[in-house]
C-alpha atoms as a PDB file:
ATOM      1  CA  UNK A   1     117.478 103.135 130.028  1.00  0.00           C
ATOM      2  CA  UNK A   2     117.357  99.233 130.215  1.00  0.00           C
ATOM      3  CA  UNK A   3     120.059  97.432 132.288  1.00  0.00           C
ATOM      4  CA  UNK A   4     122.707  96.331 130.254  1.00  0.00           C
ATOM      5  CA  UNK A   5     126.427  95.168 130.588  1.00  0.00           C
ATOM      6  CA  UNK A   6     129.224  97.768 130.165  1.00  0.00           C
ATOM      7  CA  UNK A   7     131.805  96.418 128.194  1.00  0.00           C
ATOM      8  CA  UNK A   8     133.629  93.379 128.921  1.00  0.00           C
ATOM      9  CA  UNK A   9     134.220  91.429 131.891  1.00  0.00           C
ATOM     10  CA  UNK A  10     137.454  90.874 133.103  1.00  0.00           C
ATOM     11  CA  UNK A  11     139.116  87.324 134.054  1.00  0.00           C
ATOM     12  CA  UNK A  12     142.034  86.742 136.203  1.00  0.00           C
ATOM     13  CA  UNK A  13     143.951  84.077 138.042  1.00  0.00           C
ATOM     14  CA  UNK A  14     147.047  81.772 138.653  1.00  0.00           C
ATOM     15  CA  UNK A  15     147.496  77.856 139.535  1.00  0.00           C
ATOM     16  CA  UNK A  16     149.891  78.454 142.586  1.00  0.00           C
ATOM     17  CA  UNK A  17     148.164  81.826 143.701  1.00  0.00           C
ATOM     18  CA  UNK A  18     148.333  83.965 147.009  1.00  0.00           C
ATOM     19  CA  UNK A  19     145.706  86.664 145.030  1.00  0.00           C
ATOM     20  CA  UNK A  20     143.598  87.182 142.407  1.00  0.00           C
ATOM     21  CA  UNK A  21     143.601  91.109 140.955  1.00  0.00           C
ATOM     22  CA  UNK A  22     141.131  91.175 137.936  1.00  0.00           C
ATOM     23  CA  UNK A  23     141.223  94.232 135.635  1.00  0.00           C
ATOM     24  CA  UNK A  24     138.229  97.070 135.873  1.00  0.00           C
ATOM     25  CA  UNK A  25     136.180  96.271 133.253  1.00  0.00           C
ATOM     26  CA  UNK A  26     136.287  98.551 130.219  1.00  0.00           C
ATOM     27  CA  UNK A  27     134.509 102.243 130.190  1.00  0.00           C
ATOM     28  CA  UNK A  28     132.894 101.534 134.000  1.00  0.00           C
ATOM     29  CA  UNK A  29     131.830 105.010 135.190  1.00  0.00           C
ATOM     30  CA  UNK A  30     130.385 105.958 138.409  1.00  0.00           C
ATOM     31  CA  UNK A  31     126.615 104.491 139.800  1.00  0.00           C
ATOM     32  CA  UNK A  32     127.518 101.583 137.788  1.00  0.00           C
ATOM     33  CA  UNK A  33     127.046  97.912 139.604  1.00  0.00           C
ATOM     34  CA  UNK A  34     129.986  95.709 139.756  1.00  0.00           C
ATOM     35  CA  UNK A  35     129.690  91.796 140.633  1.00  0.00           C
ATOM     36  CA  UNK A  36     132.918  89.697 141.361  1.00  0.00           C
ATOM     37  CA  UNK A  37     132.968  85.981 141.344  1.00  0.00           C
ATOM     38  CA  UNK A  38     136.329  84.335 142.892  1.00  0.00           C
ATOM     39  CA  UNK A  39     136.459  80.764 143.074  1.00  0.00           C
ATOM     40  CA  UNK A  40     139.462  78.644 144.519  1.00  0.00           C
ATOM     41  CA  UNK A  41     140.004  74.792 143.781  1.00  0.00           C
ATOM     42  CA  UNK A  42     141.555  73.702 147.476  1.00  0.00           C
ATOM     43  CA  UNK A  43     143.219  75.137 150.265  1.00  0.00           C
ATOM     44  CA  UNK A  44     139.946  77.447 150.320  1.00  0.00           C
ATOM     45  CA  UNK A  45     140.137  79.549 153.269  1.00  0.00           C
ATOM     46  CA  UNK A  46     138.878  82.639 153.948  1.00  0.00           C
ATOM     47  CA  UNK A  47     139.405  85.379 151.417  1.00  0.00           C
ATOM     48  CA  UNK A  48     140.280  89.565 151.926  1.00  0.00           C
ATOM     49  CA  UNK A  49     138.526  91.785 150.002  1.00  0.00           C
ATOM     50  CA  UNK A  50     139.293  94.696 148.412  1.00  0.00           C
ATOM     51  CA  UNK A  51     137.737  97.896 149.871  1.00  0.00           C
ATOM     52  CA  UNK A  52     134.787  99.237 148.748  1.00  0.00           C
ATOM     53  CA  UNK A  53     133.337  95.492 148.083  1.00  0.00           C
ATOM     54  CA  UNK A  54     130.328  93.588 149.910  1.00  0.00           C
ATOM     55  CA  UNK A  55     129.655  89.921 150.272  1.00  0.00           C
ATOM     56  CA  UNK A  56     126.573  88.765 148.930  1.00  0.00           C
ATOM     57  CA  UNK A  57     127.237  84.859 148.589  1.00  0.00           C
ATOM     58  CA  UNK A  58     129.471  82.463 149.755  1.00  0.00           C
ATOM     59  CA  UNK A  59     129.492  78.098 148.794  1.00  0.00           C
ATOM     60  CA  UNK A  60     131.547  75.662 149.887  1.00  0.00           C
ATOM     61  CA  UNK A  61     131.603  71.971 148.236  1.00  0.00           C
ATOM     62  CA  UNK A  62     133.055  69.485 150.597  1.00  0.00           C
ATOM     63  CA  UNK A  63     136.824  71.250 151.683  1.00  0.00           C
ATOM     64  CA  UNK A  64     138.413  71.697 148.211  1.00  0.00           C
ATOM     65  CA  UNK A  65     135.804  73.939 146.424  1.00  0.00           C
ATOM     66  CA  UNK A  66     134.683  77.596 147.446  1.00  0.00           C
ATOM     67  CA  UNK A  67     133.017  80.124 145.321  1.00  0.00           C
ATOM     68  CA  UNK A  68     132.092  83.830 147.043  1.00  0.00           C
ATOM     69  CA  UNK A  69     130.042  86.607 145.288  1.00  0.00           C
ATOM     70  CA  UNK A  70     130.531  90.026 145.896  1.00  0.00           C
ATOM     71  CA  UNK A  71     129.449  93.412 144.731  1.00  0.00           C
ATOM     72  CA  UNK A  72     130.152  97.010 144.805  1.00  0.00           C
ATOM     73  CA  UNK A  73     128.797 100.428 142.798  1.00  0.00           C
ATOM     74  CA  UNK A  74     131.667 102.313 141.323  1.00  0.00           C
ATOM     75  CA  UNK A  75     132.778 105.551 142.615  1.00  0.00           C
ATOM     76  CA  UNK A  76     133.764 108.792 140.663  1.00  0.00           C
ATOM     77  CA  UNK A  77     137.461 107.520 140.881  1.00  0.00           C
ATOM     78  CA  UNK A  78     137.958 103.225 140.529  1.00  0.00           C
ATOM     79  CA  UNK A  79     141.470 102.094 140.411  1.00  0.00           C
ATOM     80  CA  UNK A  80     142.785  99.911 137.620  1.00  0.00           C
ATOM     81  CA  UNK A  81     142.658  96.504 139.476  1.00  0.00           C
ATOM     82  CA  UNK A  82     140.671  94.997 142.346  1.00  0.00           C
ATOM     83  CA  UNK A  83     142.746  92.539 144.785  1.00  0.00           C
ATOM     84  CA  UNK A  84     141.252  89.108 146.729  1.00  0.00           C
ATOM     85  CA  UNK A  85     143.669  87.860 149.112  1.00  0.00           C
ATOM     86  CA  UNK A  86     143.912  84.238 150.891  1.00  0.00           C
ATOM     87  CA  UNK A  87     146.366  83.200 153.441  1.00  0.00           C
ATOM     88  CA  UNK A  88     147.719  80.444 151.397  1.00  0.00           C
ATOM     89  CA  UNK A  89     148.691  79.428 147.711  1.00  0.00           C
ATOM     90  CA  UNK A  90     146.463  77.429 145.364  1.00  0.00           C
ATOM     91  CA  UNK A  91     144.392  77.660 142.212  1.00  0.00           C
ATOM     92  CA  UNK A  92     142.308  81.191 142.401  1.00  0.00           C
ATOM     93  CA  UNK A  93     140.315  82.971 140.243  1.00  0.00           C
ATOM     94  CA  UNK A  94     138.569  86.272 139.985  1.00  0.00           C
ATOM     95  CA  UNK A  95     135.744  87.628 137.142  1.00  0.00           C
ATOM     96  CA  UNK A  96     134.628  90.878 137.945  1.00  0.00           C
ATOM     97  CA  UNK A  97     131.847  92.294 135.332  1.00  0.00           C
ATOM     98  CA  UNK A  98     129.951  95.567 134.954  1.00  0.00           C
ATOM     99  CA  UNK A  99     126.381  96.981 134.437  1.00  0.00           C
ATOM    100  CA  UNK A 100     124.540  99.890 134.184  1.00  0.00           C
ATOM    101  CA  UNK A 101     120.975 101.326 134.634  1.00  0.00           C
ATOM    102  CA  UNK A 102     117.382 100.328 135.852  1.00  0.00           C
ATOM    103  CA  UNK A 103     118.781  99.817 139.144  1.00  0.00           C
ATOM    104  CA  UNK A 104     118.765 101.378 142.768  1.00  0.00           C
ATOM    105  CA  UNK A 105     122.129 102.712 143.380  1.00  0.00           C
ATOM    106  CA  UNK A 106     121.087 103.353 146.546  1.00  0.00           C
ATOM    107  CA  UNK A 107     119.958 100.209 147.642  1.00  0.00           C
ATOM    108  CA  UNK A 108     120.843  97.266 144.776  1.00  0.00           C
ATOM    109  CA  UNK A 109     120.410  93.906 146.248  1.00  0.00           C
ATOM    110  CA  UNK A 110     116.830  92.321 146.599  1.00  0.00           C
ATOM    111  CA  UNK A 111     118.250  88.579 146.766  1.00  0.00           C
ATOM    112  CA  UNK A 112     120.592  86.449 145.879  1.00  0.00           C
ATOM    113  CA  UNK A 113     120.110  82.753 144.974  1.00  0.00           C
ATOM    114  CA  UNK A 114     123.150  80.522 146.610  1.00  0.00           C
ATOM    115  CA  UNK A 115     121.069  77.139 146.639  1.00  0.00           C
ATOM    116  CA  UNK A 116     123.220  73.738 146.057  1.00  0.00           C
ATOM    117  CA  UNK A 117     122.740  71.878 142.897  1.00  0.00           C
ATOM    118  CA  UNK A 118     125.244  68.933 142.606  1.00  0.00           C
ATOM    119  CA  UNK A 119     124.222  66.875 140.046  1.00  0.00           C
ATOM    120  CA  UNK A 120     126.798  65.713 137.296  1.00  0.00           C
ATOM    121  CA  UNK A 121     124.877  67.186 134.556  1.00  0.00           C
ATOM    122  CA  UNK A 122     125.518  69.389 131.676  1.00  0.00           C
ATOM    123  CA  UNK A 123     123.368  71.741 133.943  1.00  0.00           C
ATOM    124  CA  UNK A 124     124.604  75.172 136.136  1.00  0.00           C
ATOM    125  CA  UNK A 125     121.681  75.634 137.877  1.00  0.00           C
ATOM    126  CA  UNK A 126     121.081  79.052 139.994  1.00  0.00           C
ATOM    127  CA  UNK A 127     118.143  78.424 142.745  1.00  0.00           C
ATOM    128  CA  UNK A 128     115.285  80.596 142.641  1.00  0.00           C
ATOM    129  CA  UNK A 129     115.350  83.935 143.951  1.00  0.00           C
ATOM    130  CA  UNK A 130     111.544  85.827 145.666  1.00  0.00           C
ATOM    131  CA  UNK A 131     111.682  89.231 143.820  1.00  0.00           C
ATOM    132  CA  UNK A 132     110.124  92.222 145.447  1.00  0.00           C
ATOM    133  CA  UNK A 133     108.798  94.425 142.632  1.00  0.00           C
ATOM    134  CA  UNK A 134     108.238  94.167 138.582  1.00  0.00           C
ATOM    135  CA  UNK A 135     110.876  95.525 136.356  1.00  0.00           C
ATOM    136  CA  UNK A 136     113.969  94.063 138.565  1.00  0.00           C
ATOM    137  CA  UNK A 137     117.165  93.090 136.660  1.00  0.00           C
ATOM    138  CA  UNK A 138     118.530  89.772 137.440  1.00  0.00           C
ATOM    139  CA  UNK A 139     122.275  88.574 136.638  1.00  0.00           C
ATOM    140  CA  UNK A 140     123.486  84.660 136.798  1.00  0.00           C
ATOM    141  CA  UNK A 141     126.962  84.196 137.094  1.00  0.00           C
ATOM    142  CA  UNK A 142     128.579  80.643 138.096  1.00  0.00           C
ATOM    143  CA  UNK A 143     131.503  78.675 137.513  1.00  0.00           C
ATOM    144  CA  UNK A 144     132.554  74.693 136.722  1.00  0.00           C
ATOM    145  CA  UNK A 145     136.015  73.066 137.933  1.00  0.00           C
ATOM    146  CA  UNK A 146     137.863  70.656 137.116  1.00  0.00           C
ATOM    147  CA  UNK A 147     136.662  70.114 132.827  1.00  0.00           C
ATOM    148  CA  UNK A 148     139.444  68.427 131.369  1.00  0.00           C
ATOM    149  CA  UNK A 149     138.594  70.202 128.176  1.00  0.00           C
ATOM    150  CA  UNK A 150     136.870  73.436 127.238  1.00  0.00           C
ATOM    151  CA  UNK A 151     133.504  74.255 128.300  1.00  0.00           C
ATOM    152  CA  UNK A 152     131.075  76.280 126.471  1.00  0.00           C
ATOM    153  CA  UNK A 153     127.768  77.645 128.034  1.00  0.00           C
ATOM    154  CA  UNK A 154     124.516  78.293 126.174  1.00  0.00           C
ATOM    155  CA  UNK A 155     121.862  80.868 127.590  1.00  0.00           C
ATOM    156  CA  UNK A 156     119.057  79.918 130.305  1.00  0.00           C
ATOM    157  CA  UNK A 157     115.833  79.889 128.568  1.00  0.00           C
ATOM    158  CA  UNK A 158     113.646  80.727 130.983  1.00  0.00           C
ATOM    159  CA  UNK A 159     111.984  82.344 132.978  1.00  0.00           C
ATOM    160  CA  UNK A 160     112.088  84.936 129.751  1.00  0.00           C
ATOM    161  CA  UNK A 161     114.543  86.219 127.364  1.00  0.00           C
ATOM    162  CA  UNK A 162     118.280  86.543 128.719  1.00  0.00           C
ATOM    163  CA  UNK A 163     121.697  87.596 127.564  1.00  0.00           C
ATOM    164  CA  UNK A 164     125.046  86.230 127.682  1.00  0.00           C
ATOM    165  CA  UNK A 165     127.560  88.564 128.587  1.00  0.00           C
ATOM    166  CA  UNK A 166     130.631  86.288 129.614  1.00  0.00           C
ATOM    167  CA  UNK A 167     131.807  82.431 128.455  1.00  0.00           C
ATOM    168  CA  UNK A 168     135.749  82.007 129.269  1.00  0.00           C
ATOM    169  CA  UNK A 169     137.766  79.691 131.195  1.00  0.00           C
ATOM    170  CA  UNK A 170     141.445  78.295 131.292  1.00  0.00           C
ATOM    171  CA  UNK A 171     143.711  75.279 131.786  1.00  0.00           C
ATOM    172  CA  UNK A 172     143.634  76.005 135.212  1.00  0.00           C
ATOM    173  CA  UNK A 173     140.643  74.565 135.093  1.00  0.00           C
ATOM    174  CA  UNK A 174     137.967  77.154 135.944  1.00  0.00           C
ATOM    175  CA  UNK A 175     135.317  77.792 133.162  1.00  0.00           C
ATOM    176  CA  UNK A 176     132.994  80.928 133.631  1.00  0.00           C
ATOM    177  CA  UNK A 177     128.988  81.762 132.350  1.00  0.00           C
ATOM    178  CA  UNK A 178     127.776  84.470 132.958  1.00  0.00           C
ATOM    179  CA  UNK A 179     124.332  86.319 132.229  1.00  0.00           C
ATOM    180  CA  UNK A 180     121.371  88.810 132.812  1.00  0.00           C
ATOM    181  CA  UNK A 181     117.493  89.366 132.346  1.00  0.00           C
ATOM    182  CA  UNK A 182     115.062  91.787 133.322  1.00  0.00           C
ATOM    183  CA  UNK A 183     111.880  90.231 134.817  1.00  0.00           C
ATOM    184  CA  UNK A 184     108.048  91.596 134.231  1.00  0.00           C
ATOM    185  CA  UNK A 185     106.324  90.836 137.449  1.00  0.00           C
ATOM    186  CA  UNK A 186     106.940  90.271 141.329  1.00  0.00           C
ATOM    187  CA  UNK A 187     107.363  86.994 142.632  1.00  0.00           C
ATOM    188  CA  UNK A 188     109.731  83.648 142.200  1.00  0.00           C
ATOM    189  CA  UNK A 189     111.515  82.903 139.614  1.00  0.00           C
ATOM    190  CA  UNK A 190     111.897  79.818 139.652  1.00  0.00           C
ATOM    191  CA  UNK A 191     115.388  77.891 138.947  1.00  0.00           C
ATOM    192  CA  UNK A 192     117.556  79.871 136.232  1.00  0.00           C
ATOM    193  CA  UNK A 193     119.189  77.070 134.429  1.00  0.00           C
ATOM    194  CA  UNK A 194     122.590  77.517 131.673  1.00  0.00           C
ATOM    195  CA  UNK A 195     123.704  74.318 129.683  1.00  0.00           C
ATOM    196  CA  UNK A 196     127.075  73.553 129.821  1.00  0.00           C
ATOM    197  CA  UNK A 197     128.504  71.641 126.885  1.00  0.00           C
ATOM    198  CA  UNK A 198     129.739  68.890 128.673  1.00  0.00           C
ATOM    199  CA  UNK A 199     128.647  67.261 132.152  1.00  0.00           C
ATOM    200  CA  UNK A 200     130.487  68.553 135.286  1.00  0.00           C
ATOM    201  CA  UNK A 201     130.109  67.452 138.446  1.00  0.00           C
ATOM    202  CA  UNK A 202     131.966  70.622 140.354  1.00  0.00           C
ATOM    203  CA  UNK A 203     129.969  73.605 139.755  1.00  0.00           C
ATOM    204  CA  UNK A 204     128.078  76.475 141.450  1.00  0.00           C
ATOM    205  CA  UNK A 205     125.925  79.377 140.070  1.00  0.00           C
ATOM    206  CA  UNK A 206     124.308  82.637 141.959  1.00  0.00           C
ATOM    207  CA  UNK A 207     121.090  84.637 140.788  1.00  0.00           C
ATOM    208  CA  UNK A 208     120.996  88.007 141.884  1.00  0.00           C
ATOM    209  CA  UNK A 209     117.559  90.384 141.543  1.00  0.00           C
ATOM    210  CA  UNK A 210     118.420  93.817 142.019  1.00  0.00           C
ATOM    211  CA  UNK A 211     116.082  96.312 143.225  1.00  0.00           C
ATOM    212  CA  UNK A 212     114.653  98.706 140.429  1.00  0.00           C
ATOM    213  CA  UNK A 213     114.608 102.588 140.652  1.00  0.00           C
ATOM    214  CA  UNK A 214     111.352 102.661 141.141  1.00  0.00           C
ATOM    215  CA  UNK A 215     110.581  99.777 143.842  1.00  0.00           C
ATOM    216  CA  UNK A 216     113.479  99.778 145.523  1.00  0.00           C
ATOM    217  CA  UNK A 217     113.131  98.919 149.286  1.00  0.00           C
ATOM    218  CA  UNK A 218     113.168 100.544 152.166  1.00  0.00           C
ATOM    219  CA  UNK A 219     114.754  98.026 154.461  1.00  0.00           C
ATOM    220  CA  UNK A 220     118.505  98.777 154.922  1.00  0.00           C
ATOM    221  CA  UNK A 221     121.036  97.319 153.589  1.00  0.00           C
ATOM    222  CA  UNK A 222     122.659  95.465 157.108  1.00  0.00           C
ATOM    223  CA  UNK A 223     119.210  94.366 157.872  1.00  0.00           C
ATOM    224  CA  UNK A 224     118.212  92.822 153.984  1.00  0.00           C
ATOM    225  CA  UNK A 225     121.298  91.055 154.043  1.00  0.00           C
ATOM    226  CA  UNK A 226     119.800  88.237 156.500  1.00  0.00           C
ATOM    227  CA  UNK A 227     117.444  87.824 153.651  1.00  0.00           C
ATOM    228  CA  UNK A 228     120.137  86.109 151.587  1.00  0.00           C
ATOM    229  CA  UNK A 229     123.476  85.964 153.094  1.00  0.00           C
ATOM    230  CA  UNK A 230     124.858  82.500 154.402  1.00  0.00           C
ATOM    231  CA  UNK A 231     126.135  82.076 157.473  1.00  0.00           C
ATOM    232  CA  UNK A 232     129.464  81.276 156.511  1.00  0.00           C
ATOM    233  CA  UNK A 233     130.043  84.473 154.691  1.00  0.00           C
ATOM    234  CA  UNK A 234     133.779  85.818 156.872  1.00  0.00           C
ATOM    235  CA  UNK A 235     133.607  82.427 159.303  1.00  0.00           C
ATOM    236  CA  UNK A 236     133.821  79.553 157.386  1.00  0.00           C
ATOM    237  CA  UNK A 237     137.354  77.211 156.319  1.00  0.00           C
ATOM    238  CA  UNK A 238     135.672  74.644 154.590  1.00  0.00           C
END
């Protein structure tokens, strides 16, 4: 089966927020791979997790702007909601979307992407990821702040052929892209690039190459993670 999204994503958030608790996305069953982006526009803190999740990516602009990636594969039994805490009110948001197949289960993550792109552009870059074996699904999934109107993303044209599988945002404002691909061969893959429909200056995007059935590897998990985790994953205020 080819990896694909499983329904819809689900968005959640508030301007004055303590928590962000986005929905389960739609018909998730178990051995699927779930990825949640939270973001939060000041007062950025360290965030709580729900149980069951793992941190995977974690960027900080200046001391107002903070986006973390995490991950998890669903169990036989998922609740309805999944809760990110911070110590302190401000503008949070959570998207947490859904795949399925042509993955490890055991062993997902090959890398994640988390490098800085700051230019005011109508670019949301993610930085290239090294991946291990042919066949391994990648996802993209960033976020712009601060549009004053609504901004629509088109799909990355290279390297190959991807799909979108998310474009939403509010008046809060947070606006959300969100995409995947399935590469041929080993190797880098150079930067993954979405156009936004207006320049944005406040923006950050991850790329995430998951480890195929077939080629997963053998290194374990809390030893790959050094491959692409940030140091200020848990430890860092801003």
């Amino acid at each position: 089966m080819a990896f694909a999204i499983v329904g819809s994503g689900t968005y959640a958030g508030g301007s004055w927020a303590t928590s962000v608790a986005p929905a389960k996305p739609e018909g998730v069953a178990a051995n699927d791979i779930l990825f949640a982006l939270l973001t939060r526009d000041g007062n950025i803190g360290d965030v709580t997790a729900p149980e069951g999740w793992t941190a995977i990516g974690d960027y900080t602009k200046g001391t107002a702007d903070r986006w973390w990636l995490y991950y998890k594969v669903a169990g036989g039994s998922e609740g309805a909601t999944y809760t990110w805490q911070w110590a302190n009110p401000q503008k949070s948001m959570g998207l947490v979307v859904a795949y399925r197949d042509a993955f490890s289960t055991a062993d997902p993550i090959d890398a994640v992407g988390n490098g800085e792109y700051v230019t005011s552009d109508t670019t949301l870059r993610a930085t290239t990821v090294t991946v291990s074996a042919a066949d391994s699904p990648l996802v993209m999934v960033g976020a712009a702040f601060y549009a004053t109107a609504p901004v629509t993303f088109t799909t990355p044209a290279s390297p190959g052929t991807w799909t979108e599988d998310y474009d939403t945002g509010n008046a809060t404002p947070d606006w959300w892209g969100c995409f995947h691909h399935t590469v041929i061969g080993a190797g880098a893959t150079g930067s993954v690039d979405a156009t936004m429909d207006s320049s944005q200056t406040t923006k950050h995007a991850f790329l995430v190459a998951l480890n195929p059935p077939s080629g997963a590897t053998t290194t374990p998990l809390h030893l790959l993670r050094t491959k692409f985790i940030p140091a200020q994953i848990g430890g860092r205020n801003g």
